[in-house]
Protein backbone atom coordinates (compact mmCIF):
# COMPACT_ATOMS: atom_id res chain seq x y z
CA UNK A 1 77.83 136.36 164.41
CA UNK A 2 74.00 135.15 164.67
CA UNK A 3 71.95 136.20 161.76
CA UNK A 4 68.48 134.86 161.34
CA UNK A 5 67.54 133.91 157.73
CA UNK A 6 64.05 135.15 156.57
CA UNK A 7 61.88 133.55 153.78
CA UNK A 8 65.08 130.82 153.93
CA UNK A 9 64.23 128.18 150.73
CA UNK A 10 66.45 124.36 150.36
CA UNK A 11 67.67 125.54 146.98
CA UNK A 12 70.01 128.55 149.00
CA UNK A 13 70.55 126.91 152.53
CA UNK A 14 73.35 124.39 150.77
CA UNK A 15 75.52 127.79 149.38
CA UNK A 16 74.73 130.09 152.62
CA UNK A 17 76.18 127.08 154.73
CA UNK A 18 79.21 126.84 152.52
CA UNK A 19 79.77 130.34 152.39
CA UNK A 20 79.38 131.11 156.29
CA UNK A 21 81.31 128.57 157.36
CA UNK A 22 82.10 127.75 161.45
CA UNK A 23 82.17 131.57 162.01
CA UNK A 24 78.64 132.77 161.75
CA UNK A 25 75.85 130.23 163.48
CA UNK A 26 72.57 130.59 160.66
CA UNK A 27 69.45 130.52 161.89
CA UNK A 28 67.14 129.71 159.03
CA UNK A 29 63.35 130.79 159.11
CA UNK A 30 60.97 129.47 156.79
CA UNK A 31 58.56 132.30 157.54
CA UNK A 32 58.91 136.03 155.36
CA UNK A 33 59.74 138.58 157.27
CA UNK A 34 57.08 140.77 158.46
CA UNK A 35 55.85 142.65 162.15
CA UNK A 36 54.14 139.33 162.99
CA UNK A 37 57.48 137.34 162.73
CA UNK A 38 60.27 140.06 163.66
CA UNK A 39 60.60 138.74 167.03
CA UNK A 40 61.80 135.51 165.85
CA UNK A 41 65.21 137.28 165.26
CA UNK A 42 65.57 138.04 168.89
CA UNK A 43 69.06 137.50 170.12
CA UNK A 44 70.27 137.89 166.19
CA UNK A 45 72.31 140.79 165.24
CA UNK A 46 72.24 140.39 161.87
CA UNK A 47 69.23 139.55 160.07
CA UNK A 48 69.54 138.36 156.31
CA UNK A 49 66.34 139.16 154.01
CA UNK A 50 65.03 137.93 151.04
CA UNK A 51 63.68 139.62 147.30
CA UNK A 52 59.89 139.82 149.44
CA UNK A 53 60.81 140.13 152.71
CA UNK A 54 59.30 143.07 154.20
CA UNK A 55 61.46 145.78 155.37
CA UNK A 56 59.39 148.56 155.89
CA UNK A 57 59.86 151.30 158.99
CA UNK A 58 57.62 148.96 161.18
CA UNK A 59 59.05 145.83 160.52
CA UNK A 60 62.79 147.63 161.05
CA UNK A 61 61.27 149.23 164.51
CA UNK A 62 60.64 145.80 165.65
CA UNK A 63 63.50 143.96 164.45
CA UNK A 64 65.47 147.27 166.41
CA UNK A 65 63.66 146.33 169.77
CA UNK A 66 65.02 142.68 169.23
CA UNK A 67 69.01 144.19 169.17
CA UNK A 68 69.14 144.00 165.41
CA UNK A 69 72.30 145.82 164.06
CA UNK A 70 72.91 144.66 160.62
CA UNK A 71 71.06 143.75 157.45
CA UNK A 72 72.27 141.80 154.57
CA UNK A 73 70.02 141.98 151.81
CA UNK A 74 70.24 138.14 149.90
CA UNK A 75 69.27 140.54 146.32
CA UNK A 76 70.30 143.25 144.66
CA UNK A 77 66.83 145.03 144.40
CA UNK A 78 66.26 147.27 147.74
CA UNK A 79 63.30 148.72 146.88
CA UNK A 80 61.57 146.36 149.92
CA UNK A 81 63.84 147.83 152.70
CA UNK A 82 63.29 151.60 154.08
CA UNK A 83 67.35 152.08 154.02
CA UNK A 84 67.11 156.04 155.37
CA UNK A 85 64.86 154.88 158.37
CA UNK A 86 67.52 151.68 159.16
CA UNK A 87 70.45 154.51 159.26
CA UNK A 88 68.04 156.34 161.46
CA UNK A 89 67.81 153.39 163.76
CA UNK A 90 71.60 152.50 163.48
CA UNK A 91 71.58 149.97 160.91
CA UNK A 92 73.95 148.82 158.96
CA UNK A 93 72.36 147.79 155.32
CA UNK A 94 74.10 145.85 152.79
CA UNK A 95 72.76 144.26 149.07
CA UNK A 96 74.34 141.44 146.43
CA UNK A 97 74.46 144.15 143.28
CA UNK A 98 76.08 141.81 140.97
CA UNK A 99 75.68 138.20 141.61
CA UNK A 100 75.08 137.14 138.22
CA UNK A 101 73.56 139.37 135.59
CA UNK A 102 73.97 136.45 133.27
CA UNK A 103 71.66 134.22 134.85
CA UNK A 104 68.49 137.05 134.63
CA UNK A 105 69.73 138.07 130.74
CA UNK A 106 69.60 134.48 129.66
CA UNK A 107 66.32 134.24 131.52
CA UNK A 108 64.91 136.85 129.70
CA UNK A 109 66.38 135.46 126.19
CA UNK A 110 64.74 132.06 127.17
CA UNK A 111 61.26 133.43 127.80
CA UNK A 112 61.45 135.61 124.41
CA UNK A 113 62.09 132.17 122.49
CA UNK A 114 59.38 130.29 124.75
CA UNK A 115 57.01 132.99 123.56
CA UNK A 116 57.77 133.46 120.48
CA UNK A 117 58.07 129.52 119.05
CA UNK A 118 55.39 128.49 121.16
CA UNK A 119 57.55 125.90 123.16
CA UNK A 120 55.01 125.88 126.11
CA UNK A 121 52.25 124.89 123.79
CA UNK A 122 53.98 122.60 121.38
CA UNK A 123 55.56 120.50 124.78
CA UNK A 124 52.08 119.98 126.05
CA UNK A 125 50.83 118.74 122.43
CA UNK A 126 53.37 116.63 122.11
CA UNK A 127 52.87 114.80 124.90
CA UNK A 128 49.49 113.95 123.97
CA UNK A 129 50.60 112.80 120.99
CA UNK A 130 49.59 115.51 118.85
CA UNK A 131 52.47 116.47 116.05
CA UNK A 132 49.99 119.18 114.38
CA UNK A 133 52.12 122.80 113.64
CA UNK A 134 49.02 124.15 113.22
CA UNK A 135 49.05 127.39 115.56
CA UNK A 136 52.86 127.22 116.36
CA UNK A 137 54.21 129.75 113.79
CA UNK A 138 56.96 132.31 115.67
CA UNK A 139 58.85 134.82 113.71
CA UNK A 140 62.87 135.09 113.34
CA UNK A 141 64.86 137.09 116.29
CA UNK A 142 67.16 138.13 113.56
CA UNK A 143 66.65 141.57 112.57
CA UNK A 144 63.67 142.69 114.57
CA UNK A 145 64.16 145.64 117.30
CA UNK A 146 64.30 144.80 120.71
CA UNK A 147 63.83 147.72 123.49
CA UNK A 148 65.69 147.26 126.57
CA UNK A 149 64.50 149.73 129.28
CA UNK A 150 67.12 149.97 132.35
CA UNK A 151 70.63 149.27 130.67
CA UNK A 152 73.02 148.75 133.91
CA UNK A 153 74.92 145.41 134.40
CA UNK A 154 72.12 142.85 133.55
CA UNK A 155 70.75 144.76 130.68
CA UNK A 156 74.23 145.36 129.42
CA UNK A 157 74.74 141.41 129.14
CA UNK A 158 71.13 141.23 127.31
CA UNK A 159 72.25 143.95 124.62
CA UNK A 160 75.45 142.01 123.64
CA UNK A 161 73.59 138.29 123.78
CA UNK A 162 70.77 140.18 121.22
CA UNK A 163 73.21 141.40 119.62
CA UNK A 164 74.33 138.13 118.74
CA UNK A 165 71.15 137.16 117.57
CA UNK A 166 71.33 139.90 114.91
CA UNK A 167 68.98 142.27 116.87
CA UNK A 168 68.69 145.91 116.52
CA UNK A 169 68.57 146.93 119.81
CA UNK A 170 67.37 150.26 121.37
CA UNK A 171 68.33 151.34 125.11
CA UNK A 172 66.60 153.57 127.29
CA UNK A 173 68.89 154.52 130.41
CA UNK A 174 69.71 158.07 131.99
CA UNK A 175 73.53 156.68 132.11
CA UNK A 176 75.15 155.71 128.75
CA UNK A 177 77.65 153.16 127.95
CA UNK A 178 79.49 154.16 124.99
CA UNK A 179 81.09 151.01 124.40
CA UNK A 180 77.90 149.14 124.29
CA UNK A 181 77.44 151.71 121.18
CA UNK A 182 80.53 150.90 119.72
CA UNK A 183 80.87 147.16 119.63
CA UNK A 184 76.96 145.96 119.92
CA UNK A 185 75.40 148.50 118.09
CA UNK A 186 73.49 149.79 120.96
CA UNK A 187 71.02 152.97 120.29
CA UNK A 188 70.13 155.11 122.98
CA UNK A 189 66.80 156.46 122.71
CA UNK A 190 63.68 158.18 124.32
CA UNK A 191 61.38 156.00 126.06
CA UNK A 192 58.43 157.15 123.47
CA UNK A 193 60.69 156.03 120.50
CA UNK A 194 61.65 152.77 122.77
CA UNK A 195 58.37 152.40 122.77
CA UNK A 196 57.26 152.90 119.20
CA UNK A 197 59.93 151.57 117.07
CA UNK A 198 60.40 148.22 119.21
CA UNK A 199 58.85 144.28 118.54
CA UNK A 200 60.03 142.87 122.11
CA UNK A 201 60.72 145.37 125.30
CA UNK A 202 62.92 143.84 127.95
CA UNK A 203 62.25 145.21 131.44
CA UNK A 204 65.75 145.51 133.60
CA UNK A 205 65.70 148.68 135.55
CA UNK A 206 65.04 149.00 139.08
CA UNK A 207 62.28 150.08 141.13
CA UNK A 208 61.97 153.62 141.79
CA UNK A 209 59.37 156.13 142.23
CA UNK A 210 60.92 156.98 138.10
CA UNK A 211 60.66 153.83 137.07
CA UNK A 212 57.08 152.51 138.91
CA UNK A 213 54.16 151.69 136.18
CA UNK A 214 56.31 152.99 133.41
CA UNK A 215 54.51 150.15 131.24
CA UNK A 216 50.93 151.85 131.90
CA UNK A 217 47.96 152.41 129.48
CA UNK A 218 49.80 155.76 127.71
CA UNK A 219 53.03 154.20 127.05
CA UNK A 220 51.38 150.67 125.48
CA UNK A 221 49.24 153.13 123.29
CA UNK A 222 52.94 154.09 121.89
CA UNK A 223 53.68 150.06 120.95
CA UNK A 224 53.06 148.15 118.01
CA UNK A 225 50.27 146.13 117.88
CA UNK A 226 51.02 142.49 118.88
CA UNK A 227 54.70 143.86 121.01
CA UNK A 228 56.28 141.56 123.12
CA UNK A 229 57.04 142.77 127.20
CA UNK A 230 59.31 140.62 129.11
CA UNK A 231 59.95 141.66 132.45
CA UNK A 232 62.89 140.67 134.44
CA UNK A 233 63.14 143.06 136.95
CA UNK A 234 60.51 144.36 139.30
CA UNK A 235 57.04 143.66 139.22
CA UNK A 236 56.17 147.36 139.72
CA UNK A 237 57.19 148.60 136.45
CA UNK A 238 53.94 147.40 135.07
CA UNK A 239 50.45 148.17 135.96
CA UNK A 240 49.13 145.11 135.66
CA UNK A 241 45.75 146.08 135.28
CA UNK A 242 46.68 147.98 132.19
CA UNK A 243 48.45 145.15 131.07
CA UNK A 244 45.32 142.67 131.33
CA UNK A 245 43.34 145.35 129.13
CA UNK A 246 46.30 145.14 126.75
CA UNK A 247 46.00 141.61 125.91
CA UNK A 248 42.55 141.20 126.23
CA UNK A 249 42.46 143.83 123.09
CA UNK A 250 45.67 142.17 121.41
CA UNK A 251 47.81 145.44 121.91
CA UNK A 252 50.63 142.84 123.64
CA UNK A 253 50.89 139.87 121.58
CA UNK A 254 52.97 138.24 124.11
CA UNK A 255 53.79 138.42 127.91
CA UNK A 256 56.79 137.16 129.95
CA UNK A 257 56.61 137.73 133.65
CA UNK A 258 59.45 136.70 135.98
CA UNK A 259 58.03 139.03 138.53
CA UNK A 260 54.69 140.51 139.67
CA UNK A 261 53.89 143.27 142.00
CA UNK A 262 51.65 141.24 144.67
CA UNK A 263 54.30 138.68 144.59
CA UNK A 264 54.99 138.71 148.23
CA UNK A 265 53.45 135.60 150.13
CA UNK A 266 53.00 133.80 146.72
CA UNK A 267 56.13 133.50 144.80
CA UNK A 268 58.67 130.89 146.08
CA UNK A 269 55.58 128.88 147.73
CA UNK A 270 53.93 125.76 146.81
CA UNK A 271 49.81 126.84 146.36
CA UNK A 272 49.11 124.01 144.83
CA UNK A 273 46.39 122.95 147.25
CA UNK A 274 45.33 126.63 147.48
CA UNK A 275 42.48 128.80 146.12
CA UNK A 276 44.05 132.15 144.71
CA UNK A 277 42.42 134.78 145.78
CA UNK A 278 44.86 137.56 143.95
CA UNK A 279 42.30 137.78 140.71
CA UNK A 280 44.75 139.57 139.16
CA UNK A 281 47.40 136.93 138.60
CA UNK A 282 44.58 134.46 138.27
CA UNK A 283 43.99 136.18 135.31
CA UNK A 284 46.98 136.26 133.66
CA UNK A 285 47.09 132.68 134.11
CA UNK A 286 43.85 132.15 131.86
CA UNK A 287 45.86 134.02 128.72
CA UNK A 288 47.48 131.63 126.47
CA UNK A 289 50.36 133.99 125.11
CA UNK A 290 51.34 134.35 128.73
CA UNK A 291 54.37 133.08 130.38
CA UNK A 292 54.93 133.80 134.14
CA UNK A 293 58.06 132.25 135.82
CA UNK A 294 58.36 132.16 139.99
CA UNK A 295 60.85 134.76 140.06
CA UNK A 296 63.69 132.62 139.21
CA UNK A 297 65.23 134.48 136.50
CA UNK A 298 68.50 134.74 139.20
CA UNK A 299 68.64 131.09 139.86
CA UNK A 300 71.77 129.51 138.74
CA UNK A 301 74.47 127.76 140.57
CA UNK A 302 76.61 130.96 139.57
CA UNK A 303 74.75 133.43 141.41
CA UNK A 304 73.13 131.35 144.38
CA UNK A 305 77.33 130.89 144.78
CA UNK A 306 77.60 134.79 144.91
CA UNK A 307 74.48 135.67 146.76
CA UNK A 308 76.03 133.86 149.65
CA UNK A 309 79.32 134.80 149.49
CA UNK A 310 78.85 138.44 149.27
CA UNK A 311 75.70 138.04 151.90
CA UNK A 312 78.55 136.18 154.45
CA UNK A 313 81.32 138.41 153.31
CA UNK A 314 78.96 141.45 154.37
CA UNK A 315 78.63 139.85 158.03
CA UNK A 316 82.32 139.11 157.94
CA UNK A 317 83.24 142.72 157.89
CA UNK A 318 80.64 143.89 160.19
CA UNK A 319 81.95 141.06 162.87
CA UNK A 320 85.28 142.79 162.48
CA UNK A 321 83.51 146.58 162.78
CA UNK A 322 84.19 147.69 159.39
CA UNK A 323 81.80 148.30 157.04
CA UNK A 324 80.45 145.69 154.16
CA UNK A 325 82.05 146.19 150.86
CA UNK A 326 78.46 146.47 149.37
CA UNK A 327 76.99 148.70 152.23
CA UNK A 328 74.29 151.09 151.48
């Protein structure tokens, strides 16, 4: 099967090779899928997206008039892809749900401890040759209260790795894992006592009209001065404006961003030559407690491994007129 690769990127094209094999012909794309570039896919059945592609009812309408059947999604999110209108159109629809929760837990773990001991900061002085600790003082993970909204496979690997920090850690999910209970000491709780009893909140839920702006001017009124907000997941769980107000009045003490919710077009790209004109992000960048990663909490060897093979093993099956083991 032909499938043209959108928003294709040299740190995936090695593992999507391996994984397809001789029996699927790759076409990669540097270009993100949008209306402006869905005729590039013409004579591609199968069309493989990325985290920002666009797949909105447009962009679907034009990659139909091309003879599009099938779409693999290269993430687990779907949140960018209008699945009811690709059913409507006869699409087949496929994700990667679990292609390495590890790699975005340990992500998250690594940007609390960057925050929190200043590493950012205390790199850059020592490379000027300043050894001063003068303004690098963190605070001990053991025994503070860590909130970790959206508890499904990548939060459950973040509860038992803060666990093992000596954490007490609060969950806010509508489904419970009991076991998480039993052997981490997990506490499910409200989001307003998430909220008020926590140091650090963990974002890992998913995108959905529930979850959108759930960090927002009410619920940081519920935190403790100075909290910590990591956020792993979507970009759209925070309204970032509210956020900005937050640290400009010290309410958030610290910020870790793997994601942001204009993303699309500027994560994954090199702007170094560029004037940003997103003043939003721009001013992020000008707060010193704030870390902001490309959206490469996912990017291990482990899970660029899995991405592909479930994305190929997804075109497999439809080559063979069954349907994907990870359909949606």
């Amino acid at each position: 099967m032909k499938a043209a690769v959108y928003s294709a990127h040299n740190f995936e094209r090695p593992y999507l090779c391996e994984a397809a094999g001789s029996r699927h012909e790759l076409l990669f794309l540097d270009y993100r899928l949008d209306t402006s570039t869905a005729t590039f896919a013409q004579g591609c059945p199968a069309v493989m997206l990325f985290a920002n592609d666009d797949g909105s009812a447009p962009v679907l309408d034009a990659l139909a008039t091309q003879g599009v059947r099938f779409l693999a999604l290269r993430s687990a999110g779907y949140n960018h892809v209008d699945i009811e209108h690709a059913h409507r159109l006869g699409m087949r629809v496929a994700n990667v749900p679990d292609y390495s929760p590890y790699a975005v837990a340990e992500h998250a773990v690594g940007m609390i401890l960057a925050l929190n001991r200043k590493l950012i900061r205390a790199y850059s002085r020592v490379r000027e040759l300043n050894f001063s600790l003068d303004g690098l003082v963190g605070f001990d993970l053991h025994g503070k209260t860590v909130g970790v909204f959206g508890v499904g496979r990548i939060g459950s690997v973040l509860v038992r790795i803060l666990h093992g920090f000596g954490c007490r850690v609060l969950g806010y999910d509508p489904v419970q894992r009991p076991e998480l209970c039993q052997q981490h000491g997990l506490e499910y709780v409200s989001l307003e006592r998430l909220c008020r009893e926590s140091r650090i909140i963990v974002l890992c839920a998913p995108l959905t009209p529930e979850t959108r702006y759930v960090i927002n001017r009410d619920t940081l009124a519920l935190m403790p001065d100075g909290v910590m907000i990591i956020n792993v997941a979507r970009g759209g769980l925070l309204n970032t404006r509210d956020v900005i107000e937050a640290l400009k009045k010290r309410k958030i003490g610290y910020l870790g961003l793997d994601v942001y919710e204009e993303e699309a077009g500027l994560f994954f790209y090199d702007h170094s030559q560029d004037i940003i004109t997103d003043d939003l992000i721009a001013r992020l960048l000008t707060f010193p407690n704030v870390l902001i990663t490309s959206h490469q909490a996912f990017l291990t060897e482990e899970a660029l491994r899995n991405i592909a093979a479930t994305s190929i093993a997804a075109l497999d099956a439809w080559e063979q007129g069954l349907p994907a083991a990870n359909e949606l």
